[in-house]
Protein backbone atom coordinates (compact mmCIF):
# COMPACT_ATOMS: atom_id res chain seq x y z
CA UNK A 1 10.84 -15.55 9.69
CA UNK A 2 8.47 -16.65 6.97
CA UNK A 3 4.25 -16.67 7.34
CA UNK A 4 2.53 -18.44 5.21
CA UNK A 5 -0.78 -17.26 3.94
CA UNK A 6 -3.68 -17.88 6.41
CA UNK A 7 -1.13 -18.65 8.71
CA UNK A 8 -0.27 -16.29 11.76
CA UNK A 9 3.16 -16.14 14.21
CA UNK A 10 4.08 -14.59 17.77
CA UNK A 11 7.11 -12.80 17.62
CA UNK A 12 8.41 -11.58 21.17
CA UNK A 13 10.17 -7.86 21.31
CA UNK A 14 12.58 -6.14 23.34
CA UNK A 15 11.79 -2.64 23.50
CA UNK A 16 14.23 -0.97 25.71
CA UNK A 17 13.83 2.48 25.31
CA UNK A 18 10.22 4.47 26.01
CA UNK A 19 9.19 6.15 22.18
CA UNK A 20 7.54 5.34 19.14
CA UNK A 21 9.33 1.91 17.72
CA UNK A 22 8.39 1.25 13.71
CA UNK A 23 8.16 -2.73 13.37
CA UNK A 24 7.75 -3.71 9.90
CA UNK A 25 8.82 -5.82 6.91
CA UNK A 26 12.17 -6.38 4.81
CA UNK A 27 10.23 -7.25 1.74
CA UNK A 28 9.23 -3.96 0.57
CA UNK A 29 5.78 -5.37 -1.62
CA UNK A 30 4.81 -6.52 1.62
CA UNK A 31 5.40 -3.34 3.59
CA UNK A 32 3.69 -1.09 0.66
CA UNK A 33 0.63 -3.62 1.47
CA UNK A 34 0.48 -2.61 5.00
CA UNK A 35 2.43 -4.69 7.20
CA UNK A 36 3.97 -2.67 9.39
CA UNK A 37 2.93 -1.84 13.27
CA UNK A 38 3.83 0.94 15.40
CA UNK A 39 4.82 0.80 19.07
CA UNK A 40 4.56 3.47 22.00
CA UNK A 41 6.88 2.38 25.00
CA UNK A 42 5.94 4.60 27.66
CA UNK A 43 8.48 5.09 30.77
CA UNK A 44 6.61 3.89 34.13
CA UNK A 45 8.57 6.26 36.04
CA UNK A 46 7.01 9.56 34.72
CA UNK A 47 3.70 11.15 35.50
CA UNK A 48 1.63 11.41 32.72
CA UNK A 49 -1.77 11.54 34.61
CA UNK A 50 -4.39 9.64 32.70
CA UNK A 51 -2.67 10.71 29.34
CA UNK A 52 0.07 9.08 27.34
CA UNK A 53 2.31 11.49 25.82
CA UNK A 54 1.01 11.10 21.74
CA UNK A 55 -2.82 10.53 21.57
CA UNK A 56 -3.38 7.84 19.66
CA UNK A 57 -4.57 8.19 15.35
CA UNK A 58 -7.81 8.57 14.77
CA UNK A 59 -7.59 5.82 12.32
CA UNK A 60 -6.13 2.71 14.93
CA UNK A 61 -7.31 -0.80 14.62
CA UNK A 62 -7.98 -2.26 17.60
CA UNK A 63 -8.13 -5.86 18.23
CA UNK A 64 -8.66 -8.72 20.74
CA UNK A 65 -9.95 -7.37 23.96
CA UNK A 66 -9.57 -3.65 22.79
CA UNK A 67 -11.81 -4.52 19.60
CA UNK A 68 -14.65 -2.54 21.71
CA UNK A 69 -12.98 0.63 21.63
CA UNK A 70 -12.77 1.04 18.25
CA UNK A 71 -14.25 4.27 17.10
């Protein structure tokens, strides 16, 4: 899939499996410039109270309707 500068794209993902999932970039200029995301798929069925099982990095953009929580 190509995105053109300026330009944005909605990509829809199957994550099947609960963990941390790595999506990134092929091109590696473009991953060394930060496009890459990470993932946590937590599993529904197990109790984890009111926390997920890895905090969150003190260093995570939020955006859209999260954008308040950022630290």
């Amino acid at each position: 899939m190509q995105v053109f500068p300026g330009a944005w794209t909605a990509v829809l993902v199957f994550l099947d499996n609960a963990g941390i999932w790595n999506l990134r970039v092929e091109n590696l200029d473009s991953w060394y410039m930060g496009q890459e995301l990470y993932i946590s798929v937590v599993n529904p069925e197990e109790d984890h109270g009111d926390k997920t099982p890895l905090p969150l990095p003190d260093n995570t953009i939020f955006c859209g309707a999260l954008s308040s929580l950022q630290k």
